[in-house]
C-alpha atoms as a PDB file:
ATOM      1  CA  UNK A   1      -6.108 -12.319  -9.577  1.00  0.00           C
ATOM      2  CA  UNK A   2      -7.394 -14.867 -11.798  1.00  0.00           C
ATOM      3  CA  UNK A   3      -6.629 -18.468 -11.588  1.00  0.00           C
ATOM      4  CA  UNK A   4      -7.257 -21.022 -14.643  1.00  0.00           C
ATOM      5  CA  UNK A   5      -7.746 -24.429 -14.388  1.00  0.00           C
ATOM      6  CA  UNK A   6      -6.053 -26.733 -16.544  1.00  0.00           C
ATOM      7  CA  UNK A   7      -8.550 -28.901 -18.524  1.00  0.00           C
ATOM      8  CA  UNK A   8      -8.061 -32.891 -18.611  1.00  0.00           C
ATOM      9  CA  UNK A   9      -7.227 -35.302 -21.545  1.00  0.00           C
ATOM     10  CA  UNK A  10     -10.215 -37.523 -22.583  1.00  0.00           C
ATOM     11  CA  UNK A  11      -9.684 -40.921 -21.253  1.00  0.00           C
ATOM     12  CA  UNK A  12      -9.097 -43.434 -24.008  1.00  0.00           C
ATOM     13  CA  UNK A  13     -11.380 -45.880 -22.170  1.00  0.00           C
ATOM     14  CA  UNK A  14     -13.134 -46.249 -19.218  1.00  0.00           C
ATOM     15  CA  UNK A  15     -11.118 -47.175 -15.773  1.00  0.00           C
ATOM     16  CA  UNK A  16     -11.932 -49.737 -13.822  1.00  0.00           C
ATOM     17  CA  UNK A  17     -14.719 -48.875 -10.445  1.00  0.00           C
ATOM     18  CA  UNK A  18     -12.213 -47.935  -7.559  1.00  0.00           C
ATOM     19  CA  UNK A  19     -13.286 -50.179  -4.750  1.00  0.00           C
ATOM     20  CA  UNK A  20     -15.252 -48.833  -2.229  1.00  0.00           C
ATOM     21  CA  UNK A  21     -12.808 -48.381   0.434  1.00  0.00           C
ATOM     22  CA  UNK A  22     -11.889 -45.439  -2.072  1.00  0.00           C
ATOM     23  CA  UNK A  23     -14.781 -44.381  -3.430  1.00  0.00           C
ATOM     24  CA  UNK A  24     -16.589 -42.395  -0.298  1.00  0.00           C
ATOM     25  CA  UNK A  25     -13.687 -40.121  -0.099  1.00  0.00           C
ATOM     26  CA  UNK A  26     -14.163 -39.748  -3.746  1.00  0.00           C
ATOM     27  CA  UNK A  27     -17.741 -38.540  -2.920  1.00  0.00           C
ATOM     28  CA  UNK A  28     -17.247 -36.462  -0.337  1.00  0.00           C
ATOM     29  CA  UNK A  29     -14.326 -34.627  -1.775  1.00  0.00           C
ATOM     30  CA  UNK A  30     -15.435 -30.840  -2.733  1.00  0.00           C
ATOM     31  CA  UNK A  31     -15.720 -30.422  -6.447  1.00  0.00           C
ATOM     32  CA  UNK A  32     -13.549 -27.260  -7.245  1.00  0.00           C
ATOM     33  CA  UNK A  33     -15.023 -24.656  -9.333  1.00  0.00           C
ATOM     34  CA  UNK A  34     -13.829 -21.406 -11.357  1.00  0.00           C
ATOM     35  CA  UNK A  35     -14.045 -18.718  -8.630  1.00  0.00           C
ATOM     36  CA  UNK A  36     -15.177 -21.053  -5.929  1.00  0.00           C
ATOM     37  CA  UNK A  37     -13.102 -21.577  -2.481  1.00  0.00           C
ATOM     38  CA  UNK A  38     -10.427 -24.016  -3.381  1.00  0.00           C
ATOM     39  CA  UNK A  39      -9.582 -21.842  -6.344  1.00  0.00           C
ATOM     40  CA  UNK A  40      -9.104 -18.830  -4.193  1.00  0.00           C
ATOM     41  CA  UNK A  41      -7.123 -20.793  -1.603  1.00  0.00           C
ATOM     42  CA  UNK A  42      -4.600 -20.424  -4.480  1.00  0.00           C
ATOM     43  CA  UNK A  43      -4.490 -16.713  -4.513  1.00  0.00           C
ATOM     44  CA  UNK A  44      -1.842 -14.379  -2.440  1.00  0.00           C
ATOM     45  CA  UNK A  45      -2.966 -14.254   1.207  1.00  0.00           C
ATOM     46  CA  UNK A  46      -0.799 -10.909   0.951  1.00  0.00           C
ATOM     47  CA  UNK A  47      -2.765  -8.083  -1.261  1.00  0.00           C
ATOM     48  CA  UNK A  48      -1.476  -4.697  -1.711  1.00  0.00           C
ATOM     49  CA  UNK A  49      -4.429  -2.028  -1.752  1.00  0.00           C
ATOM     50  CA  UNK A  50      -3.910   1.456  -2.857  1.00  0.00           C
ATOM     51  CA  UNK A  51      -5.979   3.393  -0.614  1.00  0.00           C
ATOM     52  CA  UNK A  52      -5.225   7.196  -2.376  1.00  0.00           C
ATOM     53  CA  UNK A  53      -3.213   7.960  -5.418  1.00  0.00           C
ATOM     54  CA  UNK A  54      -2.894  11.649  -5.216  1.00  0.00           C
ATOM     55  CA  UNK A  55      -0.638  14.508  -4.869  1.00  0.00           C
ATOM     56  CA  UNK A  56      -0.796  17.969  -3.513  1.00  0.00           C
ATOM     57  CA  UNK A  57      -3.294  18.728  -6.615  1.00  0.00           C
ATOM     58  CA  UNK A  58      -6.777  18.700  -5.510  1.00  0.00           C
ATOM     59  CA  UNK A  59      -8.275  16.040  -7.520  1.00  0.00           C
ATOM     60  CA  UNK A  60     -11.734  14.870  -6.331  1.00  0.00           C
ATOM     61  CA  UNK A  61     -11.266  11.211  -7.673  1.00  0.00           C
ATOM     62  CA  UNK A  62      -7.952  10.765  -6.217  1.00  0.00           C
ATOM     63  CA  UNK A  63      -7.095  10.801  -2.527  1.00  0.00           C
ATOM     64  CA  UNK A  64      -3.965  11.684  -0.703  1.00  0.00           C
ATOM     65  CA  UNK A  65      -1.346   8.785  -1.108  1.00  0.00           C
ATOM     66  CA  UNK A  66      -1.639   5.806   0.977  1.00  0.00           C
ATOM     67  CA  UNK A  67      -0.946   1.783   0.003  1.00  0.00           C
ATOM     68  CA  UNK A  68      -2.591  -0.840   2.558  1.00  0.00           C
ATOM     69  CA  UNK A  69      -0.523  -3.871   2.821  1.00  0.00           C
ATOM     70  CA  UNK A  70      -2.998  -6.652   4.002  1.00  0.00           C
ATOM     71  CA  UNK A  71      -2.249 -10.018   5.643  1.00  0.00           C
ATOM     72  CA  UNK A  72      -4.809 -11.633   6.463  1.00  0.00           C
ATOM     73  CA  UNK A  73      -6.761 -10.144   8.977  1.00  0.00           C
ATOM     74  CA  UNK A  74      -4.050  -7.700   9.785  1.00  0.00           C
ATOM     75  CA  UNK A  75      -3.201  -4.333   7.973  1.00  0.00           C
ATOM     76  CA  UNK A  76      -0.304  -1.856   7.823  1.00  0.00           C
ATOM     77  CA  UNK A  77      -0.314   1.188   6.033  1.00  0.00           C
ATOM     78  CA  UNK A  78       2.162   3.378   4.553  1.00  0.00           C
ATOM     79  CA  UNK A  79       1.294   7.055   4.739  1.00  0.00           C
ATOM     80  CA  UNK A  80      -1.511   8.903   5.591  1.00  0.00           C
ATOM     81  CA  UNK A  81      -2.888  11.134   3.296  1.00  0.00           C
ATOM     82  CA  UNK A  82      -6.354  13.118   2.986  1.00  0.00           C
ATOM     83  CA  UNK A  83      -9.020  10.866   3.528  1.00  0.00           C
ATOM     84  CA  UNK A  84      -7.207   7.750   4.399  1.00  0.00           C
ATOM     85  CA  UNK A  85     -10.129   6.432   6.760  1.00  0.00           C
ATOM     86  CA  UNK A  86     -12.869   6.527   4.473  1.00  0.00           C
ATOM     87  CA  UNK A  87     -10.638   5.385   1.784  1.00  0.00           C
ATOM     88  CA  UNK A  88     -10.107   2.518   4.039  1.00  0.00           C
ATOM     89  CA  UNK A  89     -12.907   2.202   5.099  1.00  0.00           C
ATOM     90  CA  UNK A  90     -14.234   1.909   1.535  1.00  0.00           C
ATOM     91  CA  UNK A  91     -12.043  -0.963   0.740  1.00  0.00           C
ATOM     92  CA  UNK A  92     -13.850  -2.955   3.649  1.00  0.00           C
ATOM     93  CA  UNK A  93     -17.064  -2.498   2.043  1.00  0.00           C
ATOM     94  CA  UNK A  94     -15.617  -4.088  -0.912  1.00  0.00           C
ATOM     95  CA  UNK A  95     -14.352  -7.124   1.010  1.00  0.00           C
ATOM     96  CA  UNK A  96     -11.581  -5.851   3.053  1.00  0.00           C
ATOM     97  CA  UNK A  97     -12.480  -5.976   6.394  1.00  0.00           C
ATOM     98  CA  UNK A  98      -8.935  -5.952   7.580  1.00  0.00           C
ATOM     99  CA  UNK A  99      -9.452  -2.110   6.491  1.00  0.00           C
ATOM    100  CA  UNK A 100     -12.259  -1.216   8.344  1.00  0.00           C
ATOM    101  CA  UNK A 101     -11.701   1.873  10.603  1.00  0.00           C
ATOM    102  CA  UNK A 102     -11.558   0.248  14.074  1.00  0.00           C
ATOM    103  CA  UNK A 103      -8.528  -2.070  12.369  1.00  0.00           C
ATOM    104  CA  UNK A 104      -6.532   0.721  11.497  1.00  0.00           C
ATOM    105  CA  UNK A 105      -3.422  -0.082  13.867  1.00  0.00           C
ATOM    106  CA  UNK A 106      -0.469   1.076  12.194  1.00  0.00           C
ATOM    107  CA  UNK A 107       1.208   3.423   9.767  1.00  0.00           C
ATOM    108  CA  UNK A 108       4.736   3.942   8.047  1.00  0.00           C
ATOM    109  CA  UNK A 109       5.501   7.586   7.177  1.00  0.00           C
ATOM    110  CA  UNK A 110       7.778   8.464   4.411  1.00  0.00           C
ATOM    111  CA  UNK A 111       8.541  11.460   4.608  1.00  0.00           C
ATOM    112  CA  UNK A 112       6.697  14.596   6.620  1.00  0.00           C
ATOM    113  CA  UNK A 113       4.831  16.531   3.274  1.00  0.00           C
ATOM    114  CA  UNK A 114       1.774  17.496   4.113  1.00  0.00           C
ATOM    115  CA  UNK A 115       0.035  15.466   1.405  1.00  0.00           C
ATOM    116  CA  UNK A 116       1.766  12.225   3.134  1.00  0.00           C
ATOM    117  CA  UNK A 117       0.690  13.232   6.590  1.00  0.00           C
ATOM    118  CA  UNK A 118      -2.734  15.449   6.562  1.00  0.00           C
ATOM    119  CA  UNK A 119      -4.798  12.716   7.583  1.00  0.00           C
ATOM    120  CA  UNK A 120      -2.612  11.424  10.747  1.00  0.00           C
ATOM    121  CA  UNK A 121      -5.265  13.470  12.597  1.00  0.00           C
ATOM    122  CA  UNK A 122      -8.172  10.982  11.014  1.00  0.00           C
ATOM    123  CA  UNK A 123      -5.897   8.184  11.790  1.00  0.00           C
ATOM    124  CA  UNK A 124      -5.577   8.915  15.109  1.00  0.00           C
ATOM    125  CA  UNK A 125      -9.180  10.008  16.322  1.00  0.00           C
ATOM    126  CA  UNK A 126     -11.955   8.456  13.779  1.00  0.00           C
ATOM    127  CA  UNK A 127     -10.810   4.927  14.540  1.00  0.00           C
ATOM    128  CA  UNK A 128     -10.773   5.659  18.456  1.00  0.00           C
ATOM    129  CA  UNK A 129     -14.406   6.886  17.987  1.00  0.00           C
ATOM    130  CA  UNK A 130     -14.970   3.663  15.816  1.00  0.00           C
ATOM    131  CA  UNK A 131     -13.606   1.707  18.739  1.00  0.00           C
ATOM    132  CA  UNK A 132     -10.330   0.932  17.625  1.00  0.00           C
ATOM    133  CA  UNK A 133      -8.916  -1.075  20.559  1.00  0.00           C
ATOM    134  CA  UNK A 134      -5.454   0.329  21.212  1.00  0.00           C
ATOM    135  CA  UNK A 135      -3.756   3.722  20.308  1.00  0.00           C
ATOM    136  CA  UNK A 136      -2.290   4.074  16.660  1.00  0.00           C
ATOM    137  CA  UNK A 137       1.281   2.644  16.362  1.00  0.00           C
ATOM    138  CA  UNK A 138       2.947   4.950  13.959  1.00  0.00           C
ATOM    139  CA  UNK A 139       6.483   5.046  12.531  1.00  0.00           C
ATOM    140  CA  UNK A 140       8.373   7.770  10.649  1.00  0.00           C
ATOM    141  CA  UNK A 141      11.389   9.595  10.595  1.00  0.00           C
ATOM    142  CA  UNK A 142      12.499  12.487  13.147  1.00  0.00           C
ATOM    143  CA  UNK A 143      10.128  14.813  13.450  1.00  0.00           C
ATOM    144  CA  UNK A 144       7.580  12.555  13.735  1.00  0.00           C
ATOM    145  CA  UNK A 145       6.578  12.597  17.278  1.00  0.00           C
ATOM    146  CA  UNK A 146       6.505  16.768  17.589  1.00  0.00           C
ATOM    147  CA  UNK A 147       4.025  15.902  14.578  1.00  0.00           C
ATOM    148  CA  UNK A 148       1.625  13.395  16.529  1.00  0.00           C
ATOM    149  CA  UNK A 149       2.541  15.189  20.006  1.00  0.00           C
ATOM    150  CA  UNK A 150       1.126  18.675  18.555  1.00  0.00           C
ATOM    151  CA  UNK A 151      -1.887  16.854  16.941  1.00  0.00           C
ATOM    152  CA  UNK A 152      -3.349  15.639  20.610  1.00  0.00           C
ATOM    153  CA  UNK A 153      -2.290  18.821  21.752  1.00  0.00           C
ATOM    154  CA  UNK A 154      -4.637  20.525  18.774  1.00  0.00           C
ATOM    155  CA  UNK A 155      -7.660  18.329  19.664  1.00  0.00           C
ATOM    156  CA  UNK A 156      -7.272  18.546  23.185  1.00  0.00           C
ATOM    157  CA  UNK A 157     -10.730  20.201  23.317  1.00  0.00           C
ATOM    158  CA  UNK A 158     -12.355  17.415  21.614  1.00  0.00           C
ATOM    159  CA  UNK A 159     -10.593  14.490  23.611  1.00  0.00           C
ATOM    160  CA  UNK A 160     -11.901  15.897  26.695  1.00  0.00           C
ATOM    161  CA  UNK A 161     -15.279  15.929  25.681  1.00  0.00           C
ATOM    162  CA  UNK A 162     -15.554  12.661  24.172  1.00  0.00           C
ATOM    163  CA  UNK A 163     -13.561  11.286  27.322  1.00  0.00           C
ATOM    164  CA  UNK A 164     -15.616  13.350  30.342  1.00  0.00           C
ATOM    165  CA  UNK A 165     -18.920  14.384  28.447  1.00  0.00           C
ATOM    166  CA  UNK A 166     -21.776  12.326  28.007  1.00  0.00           C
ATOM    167  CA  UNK A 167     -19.988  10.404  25.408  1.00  0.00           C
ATOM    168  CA  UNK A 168     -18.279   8.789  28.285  1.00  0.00           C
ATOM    169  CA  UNK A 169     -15.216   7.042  26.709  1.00  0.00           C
ATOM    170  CA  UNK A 170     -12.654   5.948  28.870  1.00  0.00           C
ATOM    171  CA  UNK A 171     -10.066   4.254  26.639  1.00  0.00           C
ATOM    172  CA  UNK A 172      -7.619   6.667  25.402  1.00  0.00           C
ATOM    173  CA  UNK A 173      -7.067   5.368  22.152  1.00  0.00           C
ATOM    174  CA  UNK A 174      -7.135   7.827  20.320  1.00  0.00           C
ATOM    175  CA  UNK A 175      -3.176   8.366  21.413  1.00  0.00           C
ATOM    176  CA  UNK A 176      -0.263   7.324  19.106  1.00  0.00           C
ATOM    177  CA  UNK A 177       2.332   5.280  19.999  1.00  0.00           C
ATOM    178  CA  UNK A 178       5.141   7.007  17.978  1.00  0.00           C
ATOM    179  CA  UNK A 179       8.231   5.570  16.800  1.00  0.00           C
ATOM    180  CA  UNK A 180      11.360   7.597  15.379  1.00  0.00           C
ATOM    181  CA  UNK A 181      12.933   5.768  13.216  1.00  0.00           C
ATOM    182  CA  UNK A 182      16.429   4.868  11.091  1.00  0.00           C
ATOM    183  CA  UNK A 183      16.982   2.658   7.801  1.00  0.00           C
ATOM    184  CA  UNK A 184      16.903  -1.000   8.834  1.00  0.00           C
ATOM    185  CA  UNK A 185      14.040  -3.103  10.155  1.00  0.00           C
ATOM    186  CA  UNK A 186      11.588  -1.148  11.769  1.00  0.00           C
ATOM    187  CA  UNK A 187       8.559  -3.602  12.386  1.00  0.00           C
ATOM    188  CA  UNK A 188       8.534  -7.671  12.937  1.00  0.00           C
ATOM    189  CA  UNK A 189       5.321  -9.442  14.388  1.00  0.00           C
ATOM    190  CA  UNK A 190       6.834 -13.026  13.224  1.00  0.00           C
ATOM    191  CA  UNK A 191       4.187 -12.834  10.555  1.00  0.00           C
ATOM    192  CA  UNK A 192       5.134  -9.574   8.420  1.00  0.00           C
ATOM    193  CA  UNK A 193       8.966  -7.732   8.692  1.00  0.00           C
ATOM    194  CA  UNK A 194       9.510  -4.063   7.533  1.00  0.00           C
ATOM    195  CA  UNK A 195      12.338  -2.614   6.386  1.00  0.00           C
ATOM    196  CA  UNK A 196      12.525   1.369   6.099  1.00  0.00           C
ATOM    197  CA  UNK A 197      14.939   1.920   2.512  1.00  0.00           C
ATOM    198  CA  UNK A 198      16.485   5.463   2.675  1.00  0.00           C
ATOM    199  CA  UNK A 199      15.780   7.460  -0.359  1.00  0.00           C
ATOM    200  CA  UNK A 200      16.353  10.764  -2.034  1.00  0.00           C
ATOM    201  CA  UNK A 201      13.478  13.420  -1.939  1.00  0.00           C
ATOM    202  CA  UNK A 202      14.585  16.712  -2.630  1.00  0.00           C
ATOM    203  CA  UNK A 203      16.252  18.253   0.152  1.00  0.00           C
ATOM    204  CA  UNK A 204      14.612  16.431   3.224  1.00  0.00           C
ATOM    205  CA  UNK A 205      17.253  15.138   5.218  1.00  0.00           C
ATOM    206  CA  UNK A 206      15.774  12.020   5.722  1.00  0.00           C
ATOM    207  CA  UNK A 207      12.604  10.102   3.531  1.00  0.00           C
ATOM    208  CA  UNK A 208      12.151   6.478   3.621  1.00  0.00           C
ATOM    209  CA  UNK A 209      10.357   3.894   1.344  1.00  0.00           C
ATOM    210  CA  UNK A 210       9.254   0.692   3.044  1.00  0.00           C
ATOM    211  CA  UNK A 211      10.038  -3.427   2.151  1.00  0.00           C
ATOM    212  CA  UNK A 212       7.364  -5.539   3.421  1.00  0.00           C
ATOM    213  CA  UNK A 213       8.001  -9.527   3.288  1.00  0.00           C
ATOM    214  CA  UNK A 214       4.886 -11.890   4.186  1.00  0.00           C
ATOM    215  CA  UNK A 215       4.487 -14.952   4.080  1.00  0.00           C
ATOM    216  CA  UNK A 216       4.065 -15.356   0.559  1.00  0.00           C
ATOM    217  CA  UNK A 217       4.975 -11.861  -1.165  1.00  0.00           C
ATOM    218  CA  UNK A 218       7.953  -9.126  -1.099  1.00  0.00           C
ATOM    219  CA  UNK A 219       6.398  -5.937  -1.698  1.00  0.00           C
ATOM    220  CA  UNK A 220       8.811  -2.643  -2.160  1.00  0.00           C
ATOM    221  CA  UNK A 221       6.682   0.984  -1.653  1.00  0.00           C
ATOM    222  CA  UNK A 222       8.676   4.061  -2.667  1.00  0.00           C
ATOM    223  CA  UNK A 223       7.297   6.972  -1.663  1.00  0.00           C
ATOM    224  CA  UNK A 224       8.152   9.944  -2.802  1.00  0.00           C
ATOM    225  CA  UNK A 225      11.878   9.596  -4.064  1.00  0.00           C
ATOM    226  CA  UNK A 226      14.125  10.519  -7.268  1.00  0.00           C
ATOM    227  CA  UNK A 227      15.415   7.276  -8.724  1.00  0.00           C
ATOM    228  CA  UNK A 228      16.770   5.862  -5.793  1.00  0.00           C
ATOM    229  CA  UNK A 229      19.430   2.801  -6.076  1.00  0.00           C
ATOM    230  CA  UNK A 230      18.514   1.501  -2.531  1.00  0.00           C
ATOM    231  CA  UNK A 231      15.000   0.848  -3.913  1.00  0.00           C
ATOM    232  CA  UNK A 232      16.647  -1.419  -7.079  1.00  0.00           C
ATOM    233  CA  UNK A 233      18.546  -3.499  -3.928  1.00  0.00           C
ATOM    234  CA  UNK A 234      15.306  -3.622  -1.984  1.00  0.00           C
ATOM    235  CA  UNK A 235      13.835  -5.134  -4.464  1.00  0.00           C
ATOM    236  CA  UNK A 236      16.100  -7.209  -6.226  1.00  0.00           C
ATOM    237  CA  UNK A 237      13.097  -9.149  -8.061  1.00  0.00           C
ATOM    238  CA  UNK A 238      10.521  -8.489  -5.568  1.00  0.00           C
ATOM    239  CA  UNK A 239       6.858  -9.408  -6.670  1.00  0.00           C
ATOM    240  CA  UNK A 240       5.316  -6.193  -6.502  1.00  0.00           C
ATOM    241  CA  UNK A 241       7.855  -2.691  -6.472  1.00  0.00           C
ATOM    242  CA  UNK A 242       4.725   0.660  -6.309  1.00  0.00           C
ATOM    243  CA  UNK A 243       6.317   3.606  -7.211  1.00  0.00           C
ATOM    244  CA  UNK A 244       5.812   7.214  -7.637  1.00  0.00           C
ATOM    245  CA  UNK A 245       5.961   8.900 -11.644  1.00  0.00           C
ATOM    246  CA  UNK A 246       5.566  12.414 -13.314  1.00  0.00           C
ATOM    247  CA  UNK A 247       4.927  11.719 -16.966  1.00  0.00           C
ATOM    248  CA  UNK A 248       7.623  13.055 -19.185  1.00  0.00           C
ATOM    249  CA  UNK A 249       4.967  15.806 -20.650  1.00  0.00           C
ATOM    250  CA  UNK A 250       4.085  17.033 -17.312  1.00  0.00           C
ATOM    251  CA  UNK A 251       8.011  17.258 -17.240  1.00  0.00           C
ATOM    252  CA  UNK A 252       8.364  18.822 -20.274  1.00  0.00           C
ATOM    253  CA  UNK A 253       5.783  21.449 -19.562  1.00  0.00           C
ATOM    254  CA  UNK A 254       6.218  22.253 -16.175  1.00  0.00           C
ATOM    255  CA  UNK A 255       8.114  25.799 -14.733  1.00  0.00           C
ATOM    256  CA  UNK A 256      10.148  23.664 -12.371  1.00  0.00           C
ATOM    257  CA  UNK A 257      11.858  21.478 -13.525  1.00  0.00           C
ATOM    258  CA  UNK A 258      15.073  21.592 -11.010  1.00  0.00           C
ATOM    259  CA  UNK A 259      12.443  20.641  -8.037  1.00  0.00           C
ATOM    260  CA  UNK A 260      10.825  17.777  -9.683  1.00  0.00           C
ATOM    261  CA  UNK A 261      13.905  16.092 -11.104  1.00  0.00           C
ATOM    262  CA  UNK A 262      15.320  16.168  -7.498  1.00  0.00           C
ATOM    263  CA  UNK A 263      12.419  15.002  -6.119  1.00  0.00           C
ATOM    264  CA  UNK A 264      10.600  12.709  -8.008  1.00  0.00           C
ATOM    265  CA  UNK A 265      10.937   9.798 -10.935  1.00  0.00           C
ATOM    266  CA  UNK A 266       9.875  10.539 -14.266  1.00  0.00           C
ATOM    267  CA  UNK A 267       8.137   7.485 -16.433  1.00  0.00           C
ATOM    268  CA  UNK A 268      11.361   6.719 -18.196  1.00  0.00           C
ATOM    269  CA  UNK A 269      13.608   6.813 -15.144  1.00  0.00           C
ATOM    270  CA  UNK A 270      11.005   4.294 -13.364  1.00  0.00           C
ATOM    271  CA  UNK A 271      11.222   2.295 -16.698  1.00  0.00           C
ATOM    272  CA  UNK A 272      15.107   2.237 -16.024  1.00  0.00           C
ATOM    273  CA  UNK A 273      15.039   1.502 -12.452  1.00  0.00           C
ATOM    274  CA  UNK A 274      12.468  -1.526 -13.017  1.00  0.00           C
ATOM    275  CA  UNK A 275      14.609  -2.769 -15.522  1.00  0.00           C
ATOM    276  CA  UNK A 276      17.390  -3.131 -12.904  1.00  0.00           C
ATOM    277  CA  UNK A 277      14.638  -3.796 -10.077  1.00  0.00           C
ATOM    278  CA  UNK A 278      12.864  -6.649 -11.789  1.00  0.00           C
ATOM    279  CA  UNK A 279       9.721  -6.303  -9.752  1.00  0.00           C
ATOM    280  CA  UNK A 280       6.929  -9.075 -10.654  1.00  0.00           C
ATOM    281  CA  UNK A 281       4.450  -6.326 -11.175  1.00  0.00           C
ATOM    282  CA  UNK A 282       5.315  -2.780 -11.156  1.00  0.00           C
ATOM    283  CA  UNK A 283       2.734  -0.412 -10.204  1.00  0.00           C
ATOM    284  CA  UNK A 284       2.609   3.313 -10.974  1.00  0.00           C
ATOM    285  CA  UNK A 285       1.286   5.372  -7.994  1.00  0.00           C
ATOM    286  CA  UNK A 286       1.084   8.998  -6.816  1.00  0.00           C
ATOM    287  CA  UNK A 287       0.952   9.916 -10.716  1.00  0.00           C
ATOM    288  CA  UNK A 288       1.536  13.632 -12.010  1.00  0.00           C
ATOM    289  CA  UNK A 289      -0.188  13.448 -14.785  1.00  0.00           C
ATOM    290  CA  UNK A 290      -0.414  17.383 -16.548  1.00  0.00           C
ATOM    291  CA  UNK A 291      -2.314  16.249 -19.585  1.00  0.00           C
ATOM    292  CA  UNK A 292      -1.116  12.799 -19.702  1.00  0.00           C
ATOM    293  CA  UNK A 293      -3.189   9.884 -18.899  1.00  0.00           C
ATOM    294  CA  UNK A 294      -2.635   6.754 -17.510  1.00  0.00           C
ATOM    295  CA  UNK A 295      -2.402   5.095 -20.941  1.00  0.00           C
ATOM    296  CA  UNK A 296       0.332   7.972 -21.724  1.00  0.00           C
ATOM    297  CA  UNK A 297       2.078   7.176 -18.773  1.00  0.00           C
ATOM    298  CA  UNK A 298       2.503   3.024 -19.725  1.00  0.00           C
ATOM    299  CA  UNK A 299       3.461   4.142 -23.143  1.00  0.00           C
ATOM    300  CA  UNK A 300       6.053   6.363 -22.017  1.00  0.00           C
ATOM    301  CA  UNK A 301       7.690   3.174 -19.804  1.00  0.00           C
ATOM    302  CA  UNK A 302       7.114   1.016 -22.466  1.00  0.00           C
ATOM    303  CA  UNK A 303       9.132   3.550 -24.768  1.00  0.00           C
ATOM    304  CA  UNK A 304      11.358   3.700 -22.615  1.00  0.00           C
ATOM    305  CA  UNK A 305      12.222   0.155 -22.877  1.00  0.00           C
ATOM    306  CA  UNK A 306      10.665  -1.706 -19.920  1.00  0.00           C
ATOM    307  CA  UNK A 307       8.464  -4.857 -21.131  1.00  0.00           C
ATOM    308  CA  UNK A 308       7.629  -6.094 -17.867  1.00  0.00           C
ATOM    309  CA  UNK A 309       3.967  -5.848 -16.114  1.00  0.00           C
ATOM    310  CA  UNK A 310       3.048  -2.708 -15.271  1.00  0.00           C
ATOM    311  CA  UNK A 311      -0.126  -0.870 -14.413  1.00  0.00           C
ATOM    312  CA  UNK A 312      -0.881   2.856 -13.436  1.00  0.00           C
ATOM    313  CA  UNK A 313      -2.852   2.487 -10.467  1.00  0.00           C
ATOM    314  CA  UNK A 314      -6.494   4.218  -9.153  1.00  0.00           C
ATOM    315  CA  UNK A 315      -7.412   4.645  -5.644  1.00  0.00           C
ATOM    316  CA  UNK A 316      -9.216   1.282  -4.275  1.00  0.00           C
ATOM    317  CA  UNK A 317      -7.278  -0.736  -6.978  1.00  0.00           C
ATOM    318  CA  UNK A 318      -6.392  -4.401  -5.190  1.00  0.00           C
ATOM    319  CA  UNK A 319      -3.003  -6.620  -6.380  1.00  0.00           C
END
């Protein structure tokens, strides 16, 4: 995020010396630079980092959906799609280490799709093996727990190895603390809160997208979900609202049509919603494209009559 600094007036004539009292801490003050620490200083300690982009469709450049919210030094995820650790672990080699795989604590699941949830199992175990120093805390609604329960249950081979073989590990971290949860706040560590938004995804009883508030940012994740009005109220102006789109081509074009417009949020609905919404930036996210391209897709919401920022996002992209 770029930062400009404001340029000063010429002085009309010179000032007079400031006496010396003054002057050292004139001197020893740091000059500030374009790019240079002060400047950053200025920038969100909050970034929002879109780990995987993708859907079901096997698309080698795009991994299965997942958006790291990063404080600081801290970093909670929402979903955990195909890939999510070296995705992760990818943005820590470009300057994330909050992402790196032994600070993978946490997760928010939307919904239970396998997409959303294939790479619990990486979440859970590569991390451990990384020496991740306390199980995985994950949240997600019911059905949740039979999900993690049956996934130590499937790599019960491979836990007993690593723990009584000449690996010789004796934490058992690689377990996750699982949380059912309901709408509300789910998550508060006094530094970060998250609230779980209900919203409609086709016919699963229950799908949530997820409010974070920081210290300095609001940041609204939808998920999967139709046009949803209790993601307009959990936003409400928010700084940065990432939602899901199908371009209105791949609508157009597509066999079946019932399914997606009950499950998902075409570019002019998301136009319509962010209109309402009034996010500061609006980022596209788990795209269906068809033919359309990312370009396509901003037209479309700018046809459709939204004129604030907006960008269709890639996997590592940073905001």
């Amino acid at each position: 995020m770029n930062r400009h600094l404001r340029a000063l007036a010429p002085c009309r004539a010179f000032p007079a010396a400031p006496p010396p009292a003054l002057l050292l801490p004139l001197l020893l003050a740091p000059a500030i630079f374009p790019g240079s620490t002060a400047v950053r200083a200025q920038e969100p300690a909050t970034r929002v980092v879109i780990l995987g982009t993708g859907t079901p469709i096997a698309d080698p450049d795009r991994y299965g959906p997942s958006v790291a919210v990063v404080v600081g030094e801290e970093s909670y995820l929402v979903d955990a799609g195909a890939g999510v650790v070296r995705r992760a672990a990818a943005a820590a080699r470009n300057g994330i280490p909050a992402l790196a795989a032994s600070n993978l604590k946490r997760v928010f699941i939307t919904h239970l799709h396998t997409d959303h949830t294939v790479g619990l199992p990486d979440l859970m175990f590569t991390p451990w093996q990384n020496g991740r120093a306390a199980p995985v805390e994950v949240y997600g609604p019911p059905g949740t727990l039979r999900m993690t329960t049956n996934i130590e249950e499937a790599w019960v081979e491979d836990i007993h190895m690593r723990l009584f073989g000449l690996e010789g590990r004796s934490a058992h971290n690689y377990r996750a603390e699982t949380r059912e949860i309901e709408a509300g706040t789910v998550y508060d560590d006094g530094t970060v809160r998250v609230d779980a938004i209900p919203v409609d995804h086709t016919t699963w009883p229950i799908a949530f997208g997820y409010r974070f508030v920081t210290p300095d940012r609001t940041i609204v994740i939808s998920g999967d979900a139709r046009p949803s009005p209790s993601l307009v109220e959990a936003c409400n102006g928010c700084d940065v609202l990432v939602h899901e789109v199908y371009s209105r081509d791949f609508f157009d074009r597509h066999r079946n049509q019932t399914y997606h417009a009950a499950a998902h949020t075409s570019t002019a609905e998301v136009a319509a919603l962010a209109m309402e919404a009034r996010p500061g930036l609006l980022v596209l996210y788990h795209q269906l494209y068809r033919s359309a391209t990312d370009e396509d897709l901003i037209r479309e919401v700018r046809e459709a009559g939204y004129t604030g920022r907006v960008v269709s996002a890639a996997d590592l992209d940073v905001y």
